[in-house]
Protein backbone atom coordinates (compact mmCIF):
# COMPACT_ATOMS: atom_id res chain seq x y z
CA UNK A 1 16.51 12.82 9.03
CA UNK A 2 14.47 9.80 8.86
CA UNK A 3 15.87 6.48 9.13
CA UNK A 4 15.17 3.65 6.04
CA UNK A 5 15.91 0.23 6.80
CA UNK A 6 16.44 -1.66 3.56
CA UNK A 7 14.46 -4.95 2.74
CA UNK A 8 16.45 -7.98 4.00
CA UNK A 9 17.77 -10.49 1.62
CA UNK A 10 17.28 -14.22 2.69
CA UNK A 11 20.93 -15.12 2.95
CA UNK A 12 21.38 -11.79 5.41
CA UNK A 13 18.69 -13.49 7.21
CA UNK A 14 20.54 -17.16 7.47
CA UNK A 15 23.51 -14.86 8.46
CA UNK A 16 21.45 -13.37 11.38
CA UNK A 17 19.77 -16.80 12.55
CA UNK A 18 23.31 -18.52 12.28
CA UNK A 19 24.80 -16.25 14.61
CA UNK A 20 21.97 -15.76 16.81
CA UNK A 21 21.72 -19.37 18.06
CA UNK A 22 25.43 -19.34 18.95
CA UNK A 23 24.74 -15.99 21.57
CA UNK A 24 23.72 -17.44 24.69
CA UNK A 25 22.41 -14.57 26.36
CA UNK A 26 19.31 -12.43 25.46
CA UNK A 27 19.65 -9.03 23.53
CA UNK A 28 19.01 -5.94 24.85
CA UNK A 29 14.74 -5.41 23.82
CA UNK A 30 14.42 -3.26 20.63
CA UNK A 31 12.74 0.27 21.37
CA UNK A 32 8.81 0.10 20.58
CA UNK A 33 7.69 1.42 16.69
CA UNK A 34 6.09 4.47 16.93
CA UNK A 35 2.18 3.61 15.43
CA UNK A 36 0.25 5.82 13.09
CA UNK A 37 -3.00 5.25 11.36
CA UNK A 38 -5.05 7.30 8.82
CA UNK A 39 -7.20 9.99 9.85
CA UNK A 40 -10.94 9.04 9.54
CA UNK A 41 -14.08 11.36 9.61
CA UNK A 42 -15.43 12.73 12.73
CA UNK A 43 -18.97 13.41 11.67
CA UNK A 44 -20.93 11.13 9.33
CA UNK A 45 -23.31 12.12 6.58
CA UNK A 46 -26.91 11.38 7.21
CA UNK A 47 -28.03 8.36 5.11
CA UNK A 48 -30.74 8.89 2.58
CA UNK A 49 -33.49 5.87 2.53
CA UNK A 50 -31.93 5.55 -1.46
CA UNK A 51 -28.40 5.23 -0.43
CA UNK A 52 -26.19 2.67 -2.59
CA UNK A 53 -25.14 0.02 -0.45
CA UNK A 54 -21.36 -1.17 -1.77
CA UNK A 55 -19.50 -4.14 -0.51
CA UNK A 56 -16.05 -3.26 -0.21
CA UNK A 57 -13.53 -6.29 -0.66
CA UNK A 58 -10.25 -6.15 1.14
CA UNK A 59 -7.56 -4.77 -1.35
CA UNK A 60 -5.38 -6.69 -3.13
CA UNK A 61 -1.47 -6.06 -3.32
CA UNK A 62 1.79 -7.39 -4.22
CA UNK A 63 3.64 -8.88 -1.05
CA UNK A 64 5.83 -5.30 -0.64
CA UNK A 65 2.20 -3.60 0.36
CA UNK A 66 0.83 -6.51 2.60
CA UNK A 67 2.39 -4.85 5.48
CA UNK A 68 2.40 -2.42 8.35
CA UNK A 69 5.89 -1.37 7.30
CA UNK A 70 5.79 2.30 6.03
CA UNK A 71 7.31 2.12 2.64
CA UNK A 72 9.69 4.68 1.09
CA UNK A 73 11.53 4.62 -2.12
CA UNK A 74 15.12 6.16 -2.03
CA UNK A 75 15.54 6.97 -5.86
CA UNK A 76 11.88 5.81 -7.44
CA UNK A 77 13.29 2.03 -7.76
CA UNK A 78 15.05 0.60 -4.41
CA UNK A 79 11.81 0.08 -1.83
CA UNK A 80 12.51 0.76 1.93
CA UNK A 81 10.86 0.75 5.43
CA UNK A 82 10.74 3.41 7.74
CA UNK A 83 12.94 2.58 10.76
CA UNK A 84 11.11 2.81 13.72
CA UNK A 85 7.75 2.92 12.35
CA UNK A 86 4.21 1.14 11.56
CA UNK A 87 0.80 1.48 10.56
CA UNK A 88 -1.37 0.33 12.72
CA UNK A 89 -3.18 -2.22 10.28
CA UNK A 90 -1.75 -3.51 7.25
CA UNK A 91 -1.78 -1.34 4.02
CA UNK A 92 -4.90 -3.17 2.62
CA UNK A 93 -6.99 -2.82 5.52
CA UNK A 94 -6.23 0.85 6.26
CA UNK A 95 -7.10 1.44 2.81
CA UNK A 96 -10.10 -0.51 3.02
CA UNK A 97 -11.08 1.36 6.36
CA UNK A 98 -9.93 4.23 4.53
CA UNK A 99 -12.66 3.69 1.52
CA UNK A 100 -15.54 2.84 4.10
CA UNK A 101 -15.21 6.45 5.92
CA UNK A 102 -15.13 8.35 3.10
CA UNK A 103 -18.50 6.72 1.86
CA UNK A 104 -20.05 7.14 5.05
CA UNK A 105 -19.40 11.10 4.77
CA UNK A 106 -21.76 10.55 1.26
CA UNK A 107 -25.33 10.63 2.23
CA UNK A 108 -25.86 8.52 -1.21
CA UNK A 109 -23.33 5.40 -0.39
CA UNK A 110 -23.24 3.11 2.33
CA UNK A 111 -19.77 1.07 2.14
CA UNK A 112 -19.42 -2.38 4.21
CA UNK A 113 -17.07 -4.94 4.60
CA UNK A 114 -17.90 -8.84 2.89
CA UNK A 115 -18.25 -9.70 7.22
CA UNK A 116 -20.70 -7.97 7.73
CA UNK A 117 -23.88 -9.94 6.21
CA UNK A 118 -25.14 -7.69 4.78
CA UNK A 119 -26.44 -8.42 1.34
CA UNK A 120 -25.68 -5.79 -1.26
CA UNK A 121 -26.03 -6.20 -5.57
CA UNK A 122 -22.50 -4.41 -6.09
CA UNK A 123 -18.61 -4.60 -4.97
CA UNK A 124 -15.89 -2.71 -4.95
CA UNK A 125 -12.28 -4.36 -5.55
CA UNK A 126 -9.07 -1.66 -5.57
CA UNK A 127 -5.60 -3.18 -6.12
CA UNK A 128 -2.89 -1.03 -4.26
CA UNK A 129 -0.31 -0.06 -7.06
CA UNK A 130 1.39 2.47 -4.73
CA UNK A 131 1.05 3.45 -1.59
CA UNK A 132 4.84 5.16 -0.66
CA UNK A 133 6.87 7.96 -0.30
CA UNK A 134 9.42 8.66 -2.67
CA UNK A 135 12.84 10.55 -1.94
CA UNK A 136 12.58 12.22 -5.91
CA UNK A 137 14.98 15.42 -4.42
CA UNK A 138 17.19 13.37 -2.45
CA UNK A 139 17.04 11.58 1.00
CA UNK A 140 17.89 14.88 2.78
CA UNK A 141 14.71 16.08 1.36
CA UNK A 142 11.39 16.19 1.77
CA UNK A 143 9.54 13.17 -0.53
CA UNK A 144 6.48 12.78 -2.25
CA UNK A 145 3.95 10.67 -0.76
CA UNK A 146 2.18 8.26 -3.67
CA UNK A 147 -1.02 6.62 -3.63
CA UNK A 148 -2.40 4.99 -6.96
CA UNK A 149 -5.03 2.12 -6.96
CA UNK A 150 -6.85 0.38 -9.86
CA UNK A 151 -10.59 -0.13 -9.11
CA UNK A 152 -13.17 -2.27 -10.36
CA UNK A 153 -16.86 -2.20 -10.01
CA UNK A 154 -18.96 -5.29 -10.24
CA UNK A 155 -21.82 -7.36 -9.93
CA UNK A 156 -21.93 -9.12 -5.79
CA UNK A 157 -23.56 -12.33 -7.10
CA UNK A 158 -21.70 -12.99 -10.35
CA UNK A 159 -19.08 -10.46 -10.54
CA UNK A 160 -20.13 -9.24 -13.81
CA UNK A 161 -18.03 -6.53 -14.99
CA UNK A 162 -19.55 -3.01 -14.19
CA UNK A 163 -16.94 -0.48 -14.40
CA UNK A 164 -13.82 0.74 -13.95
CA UNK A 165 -11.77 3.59 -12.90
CA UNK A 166 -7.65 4.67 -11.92
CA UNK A 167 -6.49 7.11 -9.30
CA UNK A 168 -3.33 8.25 -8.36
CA UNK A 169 -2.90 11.05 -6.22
CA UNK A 170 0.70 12.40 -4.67
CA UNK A 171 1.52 15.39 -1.82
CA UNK A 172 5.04 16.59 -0.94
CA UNK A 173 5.28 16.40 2.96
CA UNK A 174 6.42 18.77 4.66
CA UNK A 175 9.81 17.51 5.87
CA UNK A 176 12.07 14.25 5.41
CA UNK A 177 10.63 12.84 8.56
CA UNK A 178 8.28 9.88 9.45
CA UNK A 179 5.34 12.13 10.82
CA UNK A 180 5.33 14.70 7.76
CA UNK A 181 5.15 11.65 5.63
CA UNK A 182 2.10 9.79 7.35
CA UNK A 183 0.33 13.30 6.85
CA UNK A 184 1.44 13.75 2.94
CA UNK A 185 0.41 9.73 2.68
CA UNK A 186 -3.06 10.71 4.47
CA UNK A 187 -3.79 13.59 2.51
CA UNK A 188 -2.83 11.97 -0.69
CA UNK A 189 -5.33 9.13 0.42
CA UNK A 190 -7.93 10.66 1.55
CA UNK A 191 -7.75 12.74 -2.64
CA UNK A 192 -7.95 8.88 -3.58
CA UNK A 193 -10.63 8.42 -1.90
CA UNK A 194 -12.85 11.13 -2.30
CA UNK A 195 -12.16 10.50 -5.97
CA UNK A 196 -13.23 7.19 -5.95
CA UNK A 197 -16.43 8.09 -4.08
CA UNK A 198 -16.98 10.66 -6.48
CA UNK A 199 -16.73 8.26 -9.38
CA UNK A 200 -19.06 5.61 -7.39
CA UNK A 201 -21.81 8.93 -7.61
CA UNK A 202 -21.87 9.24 -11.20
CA UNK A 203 -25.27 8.60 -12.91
CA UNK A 204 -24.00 5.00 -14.70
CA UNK A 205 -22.88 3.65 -11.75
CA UNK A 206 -25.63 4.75 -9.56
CA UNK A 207 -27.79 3.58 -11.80
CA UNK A 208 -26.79 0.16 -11.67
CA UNK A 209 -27.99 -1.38 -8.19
């Protein structure tokens, strides 16, 4: 079964810190988190001469999300961490990574990061609403992974308003255990994604450039 490790309040934390400076010798070195990060595409799309450059912004997210913590709910309300476990980048980057690939695999959309220099007339802003598994059958069962984002289309120079568009996507994994979970939360992200890309293809937005 997997192990959750609750949030921490701050006064558990004082607790810790308290008694810590009074131990004189040096604990015993935690075991290393296991490290997982989102599949990406092997093979990329050839890029027509008309493809749609995007800038993609790094994803906003409430302070729960800005993390390499993998995040579980217990009952749909409590949020957890996965004991034992990371991402490899933060939630926002792996989703912007994430957003990047699956644009690369469209022959019509060429996504980069603000970094790069490389001037484009639109960006792409997602906010992270979800991005967790969620114990709805119990913790001895397997949960369902949860990705939803809010999305916003707009104008690189003045951020004029251009579009907008939800997704929320969910798979059960397989088991209640911390690798069946990164594959239900990379499946469900990947759905995200290609839905998002999808949307970026239809005629009003490709239209606008």
């Amino acid at each position: 079964m997997i192990k959750i490790s609750f949030f921490k309040s701050s006064f558990a934390l004082s607790i810790f810190a308290s008694l810590s400076a009074c131990v004189s010798l040096l604990p015993e070195p935690a075991p290393a988190d296991n490290v997982y990060r989102l599949n990406v595409a092997r093979e990329r799309a050839p890029q027509a001469a008309s493809a749609k450059v995007i800038r993609v912004d790094r994803p906003s997210a409430s302070i729960v999300f800005e993390t390499q913590d993998i995040i579980v709910s217990p009952d749909g309300r409590r949020l957890a961490v996965a004991g034992g476990a990371k991402w490899a980048e933060v939630i926002p980057v792996l989703v912007q990574e994430a957003l990047i690939d699956v644009m690369g695999q469209r022959p019509n959309l060429v996504g980069v990061i603000p970094s790069s220099g490389a001037r484009t007339n639109t960006r792409i802003h997602l906010t992270i609403k979800s991005f967790e598994a969620r114990f709805d059958r119990g913790e001895a069962n397997a949960p369902l992974a949860v990705v939803h984002y809010s999305v916003t289309l707009s104008n690189a120079s003045d951020r004029n308003f251009m579009g907008s568009f939800d997704v929320e996507e969910t798979v059960r994994a397989d088991a209640a255990r911390v690798t069946a979970i990164v594959d239900a939360m990379d499946e469900a992200n990947k759905a995200a994604m290609n839905a998002i890309a999808d949307w970026l293809q239809l005629p009003e937005n490709q239209s606008q450039s």
